[in-house]
Protein backbone atom coordinates (compact mmCIF):
# COMPACT_ATOMS: atom_id res chain seq x y z
CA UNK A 1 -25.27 -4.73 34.27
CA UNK A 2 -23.73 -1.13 34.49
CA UNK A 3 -20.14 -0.94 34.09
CA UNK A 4 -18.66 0.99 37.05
CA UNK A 5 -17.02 3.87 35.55
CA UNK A 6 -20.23 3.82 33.23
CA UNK A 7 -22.68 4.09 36.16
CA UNK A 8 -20.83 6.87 38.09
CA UNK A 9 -20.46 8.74 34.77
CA UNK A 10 -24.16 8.31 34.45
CA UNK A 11 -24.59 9.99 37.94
CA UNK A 12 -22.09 12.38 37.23
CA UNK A 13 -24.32 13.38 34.15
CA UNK A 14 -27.08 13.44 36.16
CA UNK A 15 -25.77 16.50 38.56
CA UNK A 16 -24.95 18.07 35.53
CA UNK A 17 -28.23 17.68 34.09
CA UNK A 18 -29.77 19.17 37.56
CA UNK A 19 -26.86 21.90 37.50
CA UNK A 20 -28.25 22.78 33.84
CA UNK A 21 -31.78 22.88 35.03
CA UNK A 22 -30.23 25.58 37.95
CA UNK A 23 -28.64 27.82 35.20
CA UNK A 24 -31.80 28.01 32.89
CA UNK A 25 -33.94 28.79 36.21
CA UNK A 26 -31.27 31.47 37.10
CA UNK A 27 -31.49 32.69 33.63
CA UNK A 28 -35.35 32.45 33.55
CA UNK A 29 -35.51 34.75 37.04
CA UNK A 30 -32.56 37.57 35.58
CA UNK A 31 -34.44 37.54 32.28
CA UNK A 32 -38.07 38.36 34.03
CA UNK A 33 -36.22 41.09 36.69
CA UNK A 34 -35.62 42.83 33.25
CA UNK A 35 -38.70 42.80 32.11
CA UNK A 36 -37.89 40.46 29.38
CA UNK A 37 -41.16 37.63 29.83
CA UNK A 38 -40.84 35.78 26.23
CA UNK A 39 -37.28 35.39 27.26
CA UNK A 40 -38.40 33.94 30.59
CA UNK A 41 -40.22 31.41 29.66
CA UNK A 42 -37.80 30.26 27.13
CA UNK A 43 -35.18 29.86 29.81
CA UNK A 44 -37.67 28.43 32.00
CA UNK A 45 -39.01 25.35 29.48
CA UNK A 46 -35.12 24.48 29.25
CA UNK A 47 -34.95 24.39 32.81
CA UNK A 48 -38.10 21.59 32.58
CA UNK A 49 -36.56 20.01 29.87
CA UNK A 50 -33.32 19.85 31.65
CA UNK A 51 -35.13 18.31 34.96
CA UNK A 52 -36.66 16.08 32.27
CA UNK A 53 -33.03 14.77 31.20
CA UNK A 54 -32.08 14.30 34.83
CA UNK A 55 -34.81 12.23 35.36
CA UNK A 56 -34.68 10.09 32.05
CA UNK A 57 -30.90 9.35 33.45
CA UNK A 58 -32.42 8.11 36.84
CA UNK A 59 -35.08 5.84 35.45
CA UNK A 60 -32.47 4.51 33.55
CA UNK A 61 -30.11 3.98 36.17
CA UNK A 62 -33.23 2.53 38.20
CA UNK A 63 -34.44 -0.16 34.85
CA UNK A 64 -30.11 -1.38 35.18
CA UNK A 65 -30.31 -1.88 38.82
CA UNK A 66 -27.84 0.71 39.16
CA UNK A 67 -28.13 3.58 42.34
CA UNK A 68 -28.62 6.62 41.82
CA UNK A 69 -26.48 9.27 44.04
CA UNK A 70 -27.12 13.09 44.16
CA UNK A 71 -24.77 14.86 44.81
CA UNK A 72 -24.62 18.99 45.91
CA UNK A 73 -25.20 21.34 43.27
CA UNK A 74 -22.73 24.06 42.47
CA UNK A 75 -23.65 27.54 42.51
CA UNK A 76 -24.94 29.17 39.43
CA UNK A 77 -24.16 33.35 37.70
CA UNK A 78 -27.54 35.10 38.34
CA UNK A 79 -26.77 37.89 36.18
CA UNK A 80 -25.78 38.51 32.46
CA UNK A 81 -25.18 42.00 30.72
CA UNK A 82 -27.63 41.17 28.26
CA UNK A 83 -29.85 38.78 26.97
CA UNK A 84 -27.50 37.83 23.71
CA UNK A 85 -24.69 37.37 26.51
CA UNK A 86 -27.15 34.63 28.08
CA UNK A 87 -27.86 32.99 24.58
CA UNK A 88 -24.21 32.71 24.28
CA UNK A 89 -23.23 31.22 27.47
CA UNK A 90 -26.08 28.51 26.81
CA UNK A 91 -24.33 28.01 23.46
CA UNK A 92 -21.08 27.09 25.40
CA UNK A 93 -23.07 25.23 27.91
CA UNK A 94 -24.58 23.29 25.21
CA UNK A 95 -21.17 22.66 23.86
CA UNK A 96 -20.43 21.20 27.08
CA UNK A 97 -22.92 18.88 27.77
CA UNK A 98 -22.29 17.46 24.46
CA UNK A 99 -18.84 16.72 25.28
CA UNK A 100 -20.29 15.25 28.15
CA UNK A 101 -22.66 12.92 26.36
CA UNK A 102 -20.27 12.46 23.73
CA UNK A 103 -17.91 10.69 26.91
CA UNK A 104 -21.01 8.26 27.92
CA UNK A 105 -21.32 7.16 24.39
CA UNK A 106 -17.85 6.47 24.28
CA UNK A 107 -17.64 4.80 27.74
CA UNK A 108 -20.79 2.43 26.27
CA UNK A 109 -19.16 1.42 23.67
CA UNK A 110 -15.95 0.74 25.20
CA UNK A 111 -17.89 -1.41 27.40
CA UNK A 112 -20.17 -2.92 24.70
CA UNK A 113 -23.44 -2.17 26.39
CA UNK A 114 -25.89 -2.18 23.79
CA UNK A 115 -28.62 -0.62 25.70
CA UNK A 116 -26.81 2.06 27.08
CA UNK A 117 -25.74 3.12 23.25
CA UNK A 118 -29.45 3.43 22.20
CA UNK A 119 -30.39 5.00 25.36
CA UNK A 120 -27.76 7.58 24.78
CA UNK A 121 -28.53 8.27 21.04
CA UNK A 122 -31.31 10.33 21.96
CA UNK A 123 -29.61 12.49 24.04
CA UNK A 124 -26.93 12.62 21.13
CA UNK A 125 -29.50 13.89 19.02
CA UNK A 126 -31.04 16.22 21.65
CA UNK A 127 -27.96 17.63 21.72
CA UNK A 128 -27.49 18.62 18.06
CA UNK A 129 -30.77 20.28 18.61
CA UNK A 130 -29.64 22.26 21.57
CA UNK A 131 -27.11 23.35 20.12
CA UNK A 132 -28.83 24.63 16.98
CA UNK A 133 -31.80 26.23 18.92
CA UNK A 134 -29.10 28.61 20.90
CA UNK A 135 -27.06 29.32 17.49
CA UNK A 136 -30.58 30.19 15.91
CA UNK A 137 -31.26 32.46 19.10
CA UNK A 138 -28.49 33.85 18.80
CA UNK A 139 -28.52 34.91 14.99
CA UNK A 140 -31.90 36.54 15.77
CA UNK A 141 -30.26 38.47 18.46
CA UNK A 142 -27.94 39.97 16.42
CA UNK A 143 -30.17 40.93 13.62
CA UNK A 144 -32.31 42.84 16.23
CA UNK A 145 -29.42 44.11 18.41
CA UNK A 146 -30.18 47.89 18.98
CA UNK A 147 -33.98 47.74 17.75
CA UNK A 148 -35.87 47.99 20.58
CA UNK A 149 -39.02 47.01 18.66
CA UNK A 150 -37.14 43.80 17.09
CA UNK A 151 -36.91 42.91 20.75
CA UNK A 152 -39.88 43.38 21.71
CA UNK A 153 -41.11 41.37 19.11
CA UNK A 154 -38.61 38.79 19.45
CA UNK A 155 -39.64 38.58 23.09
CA UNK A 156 -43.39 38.07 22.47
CA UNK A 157 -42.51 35.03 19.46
CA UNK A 158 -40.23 33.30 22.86
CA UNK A 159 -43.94 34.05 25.08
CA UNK A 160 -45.03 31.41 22.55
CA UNK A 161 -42.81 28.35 23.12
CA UNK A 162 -44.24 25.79 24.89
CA UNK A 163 -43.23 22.57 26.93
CA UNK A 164 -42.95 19.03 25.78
CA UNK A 165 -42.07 16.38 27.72
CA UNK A 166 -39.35 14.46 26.10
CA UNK A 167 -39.92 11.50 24.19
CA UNK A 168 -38.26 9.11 26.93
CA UNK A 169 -40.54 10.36 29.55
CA UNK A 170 -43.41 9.91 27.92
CA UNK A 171 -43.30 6.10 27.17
CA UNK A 172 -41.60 5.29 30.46
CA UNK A 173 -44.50 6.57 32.83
């Protein structure tokens, strides 16, 4: 059984999983307005995989026994200066939910719940690659920043990315 402050934690993680999801979309739809399509769908396979999170939280929730509650989502920006600026702000958003996972981990422990701990390492390590993908984004940004055809190209290698659903997903249904 679910701890308490571990469960609403969980739930809490769970809006911010669907409030990530929002921000990627949002990001997705500014990117595409300027003409930016590789940089579209890159923002819109995060906002999948971020639904995808969400959801691996609720199943879990569900296999404890445990409710899950929505809650409202907060508004989202729907417009950055640039498309470095919204590599950036996913960098600190990253950062973020990190801390935030970091928290559950810690609240699991405290509470010696086993399989919430190995549940929660593979967000830890989702996390680490998050993080990197946005640094890497960003460094190849910067190297093209002013060359128009550097974007362009840059934009057509992001057309390539494709979705996977995450590993947790796939063996639960």
């Amino acid at each position: 059984m679910l701890s308490q402050k571990l469960h609403d934690a969980i739930n809490a993680q769970i809006n911010a999983e669907l409030w990530s999801a929002y921000l990627y979309l949002s990001m997705s739809m500014d990117a595409e307005a300027k003409g930016y399509k590789g940089v579209a769908n890159w923002f819109y396979i995060q906002f999948r995989e971020e639904q995808d999170h969400a959801r691996i939280f609720m199943n879990y929730l569900n296999s404890r026994d445990a409710k899950v509650e929505l809650k409202p989502i907060e508004e989202v920006r729907s417009s950055w200066d640039s498309v470095l600026d919204m590599f950036k702000q996913t960098l600190e958003h990253e950062k973020k939910v990190t801390s935030l996972i970091n928290n559950l981990a810690a609240i699991a422990k405290e509470d010696n719940d086993f399989a919430s701990i190995n549940r929660l390492v593979w967000f830890i390590d989702e996390q680490v690659e998050e993080e990197e993908s946005a640094r890497e984004m960003i460094s190849a940004l910067e190297a093209v920043e002013c060359n128009k055809y550097g974007m362009y190209m840059l934009d057509k290698e992001m057309a390539t990315r494709v979705y996977a659903a995450p590993s947790p997903l796939t063996t639960a249904e």
